[in-house]
C-alpha atoms as a PDB file:
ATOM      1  CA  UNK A   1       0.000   0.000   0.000  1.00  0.00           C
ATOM      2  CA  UNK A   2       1.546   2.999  -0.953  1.00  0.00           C
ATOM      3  CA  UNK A   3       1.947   5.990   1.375  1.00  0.00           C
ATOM      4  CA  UNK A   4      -0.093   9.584   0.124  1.00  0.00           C
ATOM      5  CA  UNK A   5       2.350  12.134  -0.517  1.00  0.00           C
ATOM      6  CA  UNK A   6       1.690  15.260   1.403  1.00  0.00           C
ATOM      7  CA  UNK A   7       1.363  18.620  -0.064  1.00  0.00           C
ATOM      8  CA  UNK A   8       3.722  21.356   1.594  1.00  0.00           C
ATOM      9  CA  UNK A   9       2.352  24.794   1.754  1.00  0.00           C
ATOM     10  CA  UNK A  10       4.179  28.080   3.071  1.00  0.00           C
ATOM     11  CA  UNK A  11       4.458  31.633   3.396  1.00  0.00           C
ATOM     12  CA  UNK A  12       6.436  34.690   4.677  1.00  0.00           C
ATOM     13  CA  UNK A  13       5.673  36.701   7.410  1.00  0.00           C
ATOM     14  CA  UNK A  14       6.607  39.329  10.406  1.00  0.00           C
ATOM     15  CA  UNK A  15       5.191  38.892  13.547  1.00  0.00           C
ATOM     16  CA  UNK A  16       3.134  41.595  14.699  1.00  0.00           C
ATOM     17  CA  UNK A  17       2.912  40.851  18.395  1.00  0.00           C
ATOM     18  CA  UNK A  18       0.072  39.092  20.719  1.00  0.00           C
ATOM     19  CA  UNK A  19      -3.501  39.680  21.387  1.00  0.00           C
ATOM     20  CA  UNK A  20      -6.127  37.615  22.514  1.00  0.00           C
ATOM     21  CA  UNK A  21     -10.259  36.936  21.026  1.00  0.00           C
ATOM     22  CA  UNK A  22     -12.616  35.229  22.332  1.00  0.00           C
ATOM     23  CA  UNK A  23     -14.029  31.983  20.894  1.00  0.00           C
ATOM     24  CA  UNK A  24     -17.511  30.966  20.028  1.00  0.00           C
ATOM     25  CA  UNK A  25     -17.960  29.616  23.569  1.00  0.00           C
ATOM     26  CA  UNK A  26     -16.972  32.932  25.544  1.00  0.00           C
ATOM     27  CA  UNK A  27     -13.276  31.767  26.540  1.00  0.00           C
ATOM     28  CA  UNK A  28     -10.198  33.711  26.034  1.00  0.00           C
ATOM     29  CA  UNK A  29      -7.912  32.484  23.703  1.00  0.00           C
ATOM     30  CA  UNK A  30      -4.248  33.919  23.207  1.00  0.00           C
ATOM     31  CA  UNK A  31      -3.045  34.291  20.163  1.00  0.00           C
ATOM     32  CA  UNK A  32      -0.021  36.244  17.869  1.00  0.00           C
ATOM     33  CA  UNK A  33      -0.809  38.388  15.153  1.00  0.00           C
ATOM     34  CA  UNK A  34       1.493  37.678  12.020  1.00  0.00           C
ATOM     35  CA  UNK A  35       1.651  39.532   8.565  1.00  0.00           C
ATOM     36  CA  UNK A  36       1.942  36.759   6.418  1.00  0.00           C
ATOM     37  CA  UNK A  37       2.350  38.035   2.652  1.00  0.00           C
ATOM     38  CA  UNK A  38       1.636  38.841   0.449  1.00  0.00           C
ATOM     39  CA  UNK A  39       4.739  37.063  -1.327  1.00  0.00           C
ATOM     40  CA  UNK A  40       6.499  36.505  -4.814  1.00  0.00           C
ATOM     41  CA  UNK A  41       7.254  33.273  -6.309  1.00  0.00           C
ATOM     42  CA  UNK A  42      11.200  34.726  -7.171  1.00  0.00           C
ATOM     43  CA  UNK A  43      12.594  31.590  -8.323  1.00  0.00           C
ATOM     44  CA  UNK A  44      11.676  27.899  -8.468  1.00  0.00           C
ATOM     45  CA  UNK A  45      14.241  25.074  -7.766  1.00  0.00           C
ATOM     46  CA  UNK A  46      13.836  21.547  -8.580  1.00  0.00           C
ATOM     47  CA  UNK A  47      15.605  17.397  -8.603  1.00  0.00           C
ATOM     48  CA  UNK A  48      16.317  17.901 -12.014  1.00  0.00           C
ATOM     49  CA  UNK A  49      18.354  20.756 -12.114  1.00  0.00           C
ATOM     50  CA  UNK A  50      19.159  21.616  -8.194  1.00  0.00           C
ATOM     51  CA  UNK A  51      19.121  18.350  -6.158  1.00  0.00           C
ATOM     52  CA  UNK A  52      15.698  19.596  -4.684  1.00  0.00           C
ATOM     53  CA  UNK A  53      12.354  21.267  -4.386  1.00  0.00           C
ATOM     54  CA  UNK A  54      11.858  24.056  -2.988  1.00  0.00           C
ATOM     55  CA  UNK A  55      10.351  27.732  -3.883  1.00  0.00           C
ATOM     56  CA  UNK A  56      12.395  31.024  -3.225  1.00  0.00           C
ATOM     57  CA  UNK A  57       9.787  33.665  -1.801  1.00  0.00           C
ATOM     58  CA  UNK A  58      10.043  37.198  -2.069  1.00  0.00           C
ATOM     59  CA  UNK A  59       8.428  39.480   0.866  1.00  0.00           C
ATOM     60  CA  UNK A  60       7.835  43.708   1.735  1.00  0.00           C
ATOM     61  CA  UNK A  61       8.867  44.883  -1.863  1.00  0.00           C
ATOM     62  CA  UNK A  62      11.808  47.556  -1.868  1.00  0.00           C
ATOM     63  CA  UNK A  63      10.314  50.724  -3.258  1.00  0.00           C
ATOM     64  CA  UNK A  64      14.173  51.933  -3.375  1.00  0.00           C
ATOM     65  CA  UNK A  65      16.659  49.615  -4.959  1.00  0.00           C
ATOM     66  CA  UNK A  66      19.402  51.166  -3.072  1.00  0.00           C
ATOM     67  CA  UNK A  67      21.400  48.570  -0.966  1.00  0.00           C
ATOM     68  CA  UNK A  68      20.650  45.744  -3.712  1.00  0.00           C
ATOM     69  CA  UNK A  69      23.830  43.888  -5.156  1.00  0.00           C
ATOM     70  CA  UNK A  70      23.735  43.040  -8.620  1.00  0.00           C
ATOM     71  CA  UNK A  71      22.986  39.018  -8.372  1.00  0.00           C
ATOM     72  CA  UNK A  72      20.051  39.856  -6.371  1.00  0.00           C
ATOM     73  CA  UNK A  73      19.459  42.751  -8.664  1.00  0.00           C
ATOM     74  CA  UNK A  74      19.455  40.356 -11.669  1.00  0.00           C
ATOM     75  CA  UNK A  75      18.041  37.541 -10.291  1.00  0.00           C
ATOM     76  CA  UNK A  76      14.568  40.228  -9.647  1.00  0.00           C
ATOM     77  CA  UNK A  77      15.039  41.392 -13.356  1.00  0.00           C
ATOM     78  CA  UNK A  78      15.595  37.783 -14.666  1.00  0.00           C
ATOM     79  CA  UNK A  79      12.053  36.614 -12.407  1.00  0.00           C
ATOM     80  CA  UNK A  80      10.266  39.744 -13.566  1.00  0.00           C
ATOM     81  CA  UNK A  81       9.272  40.533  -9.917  1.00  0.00           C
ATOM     82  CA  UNK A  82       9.794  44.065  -8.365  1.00  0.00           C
ATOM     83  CA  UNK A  83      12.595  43.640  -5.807  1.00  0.00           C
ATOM     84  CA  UNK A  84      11.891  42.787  -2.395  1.00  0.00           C
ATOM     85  CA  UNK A  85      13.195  43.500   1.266  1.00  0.00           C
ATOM     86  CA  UNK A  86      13.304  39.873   2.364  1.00  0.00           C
ATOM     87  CA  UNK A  87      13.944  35.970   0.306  1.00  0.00           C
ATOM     88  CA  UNK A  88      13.185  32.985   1.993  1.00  0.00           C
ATOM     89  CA  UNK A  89      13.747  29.857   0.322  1.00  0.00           C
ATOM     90  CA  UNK A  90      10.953  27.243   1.316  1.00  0.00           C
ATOM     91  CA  UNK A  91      11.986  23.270   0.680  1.00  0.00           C
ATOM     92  CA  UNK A  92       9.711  20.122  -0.512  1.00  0.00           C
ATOM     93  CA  UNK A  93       6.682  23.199  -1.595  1.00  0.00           C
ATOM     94  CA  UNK A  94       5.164  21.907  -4.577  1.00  0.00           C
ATOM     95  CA  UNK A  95       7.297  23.252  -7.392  1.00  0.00           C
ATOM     96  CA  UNK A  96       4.598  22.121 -10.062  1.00  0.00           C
ATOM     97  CA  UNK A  97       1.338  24.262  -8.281  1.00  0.00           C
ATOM     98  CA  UNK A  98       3.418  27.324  -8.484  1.00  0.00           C
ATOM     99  CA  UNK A  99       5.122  30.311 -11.001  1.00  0.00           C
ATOM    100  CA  UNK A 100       7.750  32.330 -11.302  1.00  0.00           C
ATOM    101  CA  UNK A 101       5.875  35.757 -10.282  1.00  0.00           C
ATOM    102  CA  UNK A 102       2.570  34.225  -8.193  1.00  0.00           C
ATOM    103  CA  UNK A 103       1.489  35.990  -5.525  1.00  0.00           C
ATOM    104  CA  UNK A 104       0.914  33.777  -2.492  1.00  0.00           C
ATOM    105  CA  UNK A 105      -1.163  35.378  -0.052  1.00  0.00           C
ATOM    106  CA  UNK A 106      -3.040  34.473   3.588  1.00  0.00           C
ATOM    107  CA  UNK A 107      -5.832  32.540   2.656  1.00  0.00           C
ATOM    108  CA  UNK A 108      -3.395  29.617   1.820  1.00  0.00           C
ATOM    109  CA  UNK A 109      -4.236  28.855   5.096  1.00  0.00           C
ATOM    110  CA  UNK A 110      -7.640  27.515   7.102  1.00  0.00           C
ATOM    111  CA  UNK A 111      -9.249  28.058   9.864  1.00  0.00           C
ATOM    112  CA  UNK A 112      -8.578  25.146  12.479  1.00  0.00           C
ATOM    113  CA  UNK A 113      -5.580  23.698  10.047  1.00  0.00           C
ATOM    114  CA  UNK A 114      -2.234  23.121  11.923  1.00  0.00           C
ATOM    115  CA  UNK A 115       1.235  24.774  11.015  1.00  0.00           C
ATOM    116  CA  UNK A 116       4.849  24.846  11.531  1.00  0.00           C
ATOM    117  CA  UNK A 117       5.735  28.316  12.755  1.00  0.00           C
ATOM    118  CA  UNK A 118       9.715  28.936  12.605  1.00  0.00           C
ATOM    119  CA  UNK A 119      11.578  32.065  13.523  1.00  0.00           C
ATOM    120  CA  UNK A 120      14.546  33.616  15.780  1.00  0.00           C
ATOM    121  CA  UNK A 121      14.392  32.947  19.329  1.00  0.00           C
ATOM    122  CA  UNK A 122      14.561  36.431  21.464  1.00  0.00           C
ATOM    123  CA  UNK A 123      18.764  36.794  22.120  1.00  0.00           C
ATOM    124  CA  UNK A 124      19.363  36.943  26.190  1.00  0.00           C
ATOM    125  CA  UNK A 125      23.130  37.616  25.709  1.00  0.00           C
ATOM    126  CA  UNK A 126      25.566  35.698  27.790  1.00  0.00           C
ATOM    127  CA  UNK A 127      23.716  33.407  30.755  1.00  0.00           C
ATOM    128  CA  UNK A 128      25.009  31.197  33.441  1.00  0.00           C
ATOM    129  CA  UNK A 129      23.801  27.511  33.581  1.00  0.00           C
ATOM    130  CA  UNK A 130      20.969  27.916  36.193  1.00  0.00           C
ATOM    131  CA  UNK A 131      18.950  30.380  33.737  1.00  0.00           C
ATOM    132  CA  UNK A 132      20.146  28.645  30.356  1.00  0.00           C
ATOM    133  CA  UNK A 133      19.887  25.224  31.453  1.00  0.00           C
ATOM    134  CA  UNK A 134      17.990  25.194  34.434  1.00  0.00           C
ATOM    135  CA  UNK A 135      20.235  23.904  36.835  1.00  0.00           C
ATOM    136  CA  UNK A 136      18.824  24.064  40.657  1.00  0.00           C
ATOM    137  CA  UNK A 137      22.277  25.634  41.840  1.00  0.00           C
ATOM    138  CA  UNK A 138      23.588  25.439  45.329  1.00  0.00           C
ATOM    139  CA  UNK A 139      22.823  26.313  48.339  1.00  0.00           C
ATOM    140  CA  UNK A 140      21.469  29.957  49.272  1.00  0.00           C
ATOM    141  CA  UNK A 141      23.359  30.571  52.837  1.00  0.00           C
ATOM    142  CA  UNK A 142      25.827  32.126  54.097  1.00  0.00           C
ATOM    143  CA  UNK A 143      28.883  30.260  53.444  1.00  0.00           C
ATOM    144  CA  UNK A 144      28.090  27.966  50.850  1.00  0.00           C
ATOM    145  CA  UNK A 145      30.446  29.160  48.369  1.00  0.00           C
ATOM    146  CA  UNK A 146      28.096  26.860  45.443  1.00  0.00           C
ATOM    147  CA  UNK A 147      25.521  29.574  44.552  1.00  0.00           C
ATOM    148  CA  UNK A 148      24.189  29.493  40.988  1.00  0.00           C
ATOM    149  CA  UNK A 149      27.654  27.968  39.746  1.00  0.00           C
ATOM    150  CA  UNK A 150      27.959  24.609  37.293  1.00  0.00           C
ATOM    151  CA  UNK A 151      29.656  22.666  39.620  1.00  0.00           C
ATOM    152  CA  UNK A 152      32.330  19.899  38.708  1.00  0.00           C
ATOM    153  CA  UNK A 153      32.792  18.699  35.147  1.00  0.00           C
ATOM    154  CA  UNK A 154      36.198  16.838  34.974  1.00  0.00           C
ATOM    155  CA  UNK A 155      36.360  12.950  34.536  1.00  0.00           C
ATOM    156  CA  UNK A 156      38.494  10.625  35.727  1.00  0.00           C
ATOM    157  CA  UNK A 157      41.553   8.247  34.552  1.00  0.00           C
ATOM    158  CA  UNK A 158      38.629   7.368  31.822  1.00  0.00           C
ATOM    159  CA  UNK A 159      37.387   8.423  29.948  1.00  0.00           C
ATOM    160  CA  UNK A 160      39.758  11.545  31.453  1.00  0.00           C
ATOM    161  CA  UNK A 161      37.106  14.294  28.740  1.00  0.00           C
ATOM    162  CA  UNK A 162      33.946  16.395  28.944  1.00  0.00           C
ATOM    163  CA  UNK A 163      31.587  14.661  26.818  1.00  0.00           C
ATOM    164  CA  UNK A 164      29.697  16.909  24.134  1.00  0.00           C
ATOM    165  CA  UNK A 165      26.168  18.580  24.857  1.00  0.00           C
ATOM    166  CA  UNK A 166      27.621  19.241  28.530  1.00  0.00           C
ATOM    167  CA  UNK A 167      25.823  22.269  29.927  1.00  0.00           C
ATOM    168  CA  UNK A 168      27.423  25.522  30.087  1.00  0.00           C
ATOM    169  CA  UNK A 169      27.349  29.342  30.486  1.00  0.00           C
ATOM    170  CA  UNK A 170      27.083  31.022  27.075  1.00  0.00           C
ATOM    171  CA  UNK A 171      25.193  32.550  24.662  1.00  0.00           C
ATOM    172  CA  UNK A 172      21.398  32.047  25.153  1.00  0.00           C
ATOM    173  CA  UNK A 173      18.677  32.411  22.560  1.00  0.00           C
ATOM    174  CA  UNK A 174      19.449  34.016  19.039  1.00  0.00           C
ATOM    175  CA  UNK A 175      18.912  30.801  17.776  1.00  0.00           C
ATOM    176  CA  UNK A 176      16.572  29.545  14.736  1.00  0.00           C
ATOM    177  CA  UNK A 177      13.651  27.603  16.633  1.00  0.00           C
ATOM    178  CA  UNK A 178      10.668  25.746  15.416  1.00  0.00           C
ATOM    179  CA  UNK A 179       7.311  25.001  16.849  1.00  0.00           C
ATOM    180  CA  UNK A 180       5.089  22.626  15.605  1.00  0.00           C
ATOM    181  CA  UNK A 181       1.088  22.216  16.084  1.00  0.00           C
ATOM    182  CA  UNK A 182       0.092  25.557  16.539  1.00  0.00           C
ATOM    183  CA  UNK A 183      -3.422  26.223  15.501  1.00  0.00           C
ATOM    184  CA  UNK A 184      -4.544  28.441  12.904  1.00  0.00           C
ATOM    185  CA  UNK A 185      -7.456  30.458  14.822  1.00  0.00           C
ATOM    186  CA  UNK A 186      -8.095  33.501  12.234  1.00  0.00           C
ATOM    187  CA  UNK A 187      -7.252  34.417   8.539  1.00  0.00           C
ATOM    188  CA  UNK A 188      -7.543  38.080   7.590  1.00  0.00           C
ATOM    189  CA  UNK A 189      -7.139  38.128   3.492  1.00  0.00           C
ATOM    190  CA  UNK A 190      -7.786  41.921   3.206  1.00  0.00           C
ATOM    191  CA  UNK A 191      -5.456  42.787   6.053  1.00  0.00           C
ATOM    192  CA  UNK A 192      -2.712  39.925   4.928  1.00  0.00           C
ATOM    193  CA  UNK A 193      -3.038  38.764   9.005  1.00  0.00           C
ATOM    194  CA  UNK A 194      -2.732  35.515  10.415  1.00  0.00           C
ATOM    195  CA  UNK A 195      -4.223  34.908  13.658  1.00  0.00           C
ATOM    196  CA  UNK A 196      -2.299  31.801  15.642  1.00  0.00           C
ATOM    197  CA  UNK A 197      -3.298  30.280  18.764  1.00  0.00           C
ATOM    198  CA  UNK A 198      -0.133  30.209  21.060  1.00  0.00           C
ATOM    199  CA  UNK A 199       3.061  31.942  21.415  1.00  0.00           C
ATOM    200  CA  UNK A 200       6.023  31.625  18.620  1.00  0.00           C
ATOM    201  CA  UNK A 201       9.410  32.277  18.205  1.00  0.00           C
ATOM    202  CA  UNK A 202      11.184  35.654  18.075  1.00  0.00           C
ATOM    203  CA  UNK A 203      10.615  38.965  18.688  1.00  0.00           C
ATOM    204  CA  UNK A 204       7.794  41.217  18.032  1.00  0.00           C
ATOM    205  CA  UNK A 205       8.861  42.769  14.025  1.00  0.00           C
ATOM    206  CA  UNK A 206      10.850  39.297  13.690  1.00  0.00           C
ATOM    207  CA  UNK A 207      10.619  37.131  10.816  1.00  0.00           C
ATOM    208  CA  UNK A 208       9.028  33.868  10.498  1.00  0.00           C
ATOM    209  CA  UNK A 209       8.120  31.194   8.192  1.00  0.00           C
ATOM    210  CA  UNK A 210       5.075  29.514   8.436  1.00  0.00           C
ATOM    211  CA  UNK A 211       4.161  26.270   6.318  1.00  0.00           C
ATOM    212  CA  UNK A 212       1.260  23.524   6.714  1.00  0.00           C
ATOM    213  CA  UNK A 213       1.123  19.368   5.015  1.00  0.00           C
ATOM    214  CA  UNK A 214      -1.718  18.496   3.429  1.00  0.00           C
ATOM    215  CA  UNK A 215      -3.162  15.101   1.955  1.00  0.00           C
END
């Protein structure tokens, strides 16, 4: 029995920031407010002649051309597409339901349908382990001279190394993350908004990508 193939769908977006509305029932449900689109096909990539599907999306047109370099310059020219601010390059979309120069807007997406949301994770600069990792720390009195540090790492005679993935103070956040399931609880086609139920990643004006599988 063979497996269906899955259709890939996705767009560009900013997030806006987070509201809440209030369901058919009365309760309050929180969501985030994204401005997804409208976007430009750019460029479409494929097994044949790149090793893989995938569409490149254009987003917030430039209305000065100032600060484009000449491959990106010619690579609008060559698509026929004004030049825009933002390209995000989208993989397994289906190449064949698309053109060079579509517009994909909102209402890709349904009410109640569940998506992938991925974006860049709010930078905290430099963090110890007990707010990075969430390591209980030491004690608190006076005296204990084990307060919020990362204790002991060194081996023995074997295997006499700090294995990889050991916790440790550094940079936290600023990091691409992804966050699956979120529920699609509004579509505004006039306003290009995107009402999801939930927090997602990033800051408020970040940039996220949002795609959703279907049968």
């Amino acid at each position: 029995m063979k497996t269906a193939v899955k259709k890939k769908i996705g767009i560009v977006g900013r997030k806006i920031g987070m509201t809440q509305i209030f369901s058919e029932r009365g309760d309050e449900v929180p969501v985030t407010v994204i401005q997804a689109g409208p976007c430009v096909v750019v460029r479409k990539k494929t097994k044949a002649r790149d090793g893989y599907d995938a569409l490149q999306l254009g987003f917030e047109e430039v209305t000065r051309k100032r600060g484009l370099n000449k491959p990106q310059t010619g690579a609008f020219k060559k698509a026929d597409v004004p030049p825009q601010r933002i390209l995000r390059e989208i993989r397994d979309m289906d190449t064949e339901s698309y053109e060079v120069g579509q517009s994909l807007k909102v209402d890709l997406f349904e009410i109640g349908e569940r998506v992938k949301v991925r974006g860049v994770s709010k930078g905290r600069g430099f963090a110890g382990v007990v707010k990075r990792h969430g390591f209980a720390g030491g004690g608190a009195s006076h005296g204990s001279m084990f307060h919020r540090a990362p204790g002991a790492i060194g081996q023995a005679a074997w295997p006499s190394r700090v294995f990889k993935g050991m916790g440790m103070p550094g940079q936290m956040g600023n990091a691409r993350v992804s966050v699956k399931g979120l529920q699609v609880v509004g579509v505004d086609p006039e306003k290009n908004v995107l009402l999801i139920r939930g927090a997602v990643p990033g800051a408020n004006q970040g940039m996220v990508i949002i795609t959703a599988e279907r049968d």
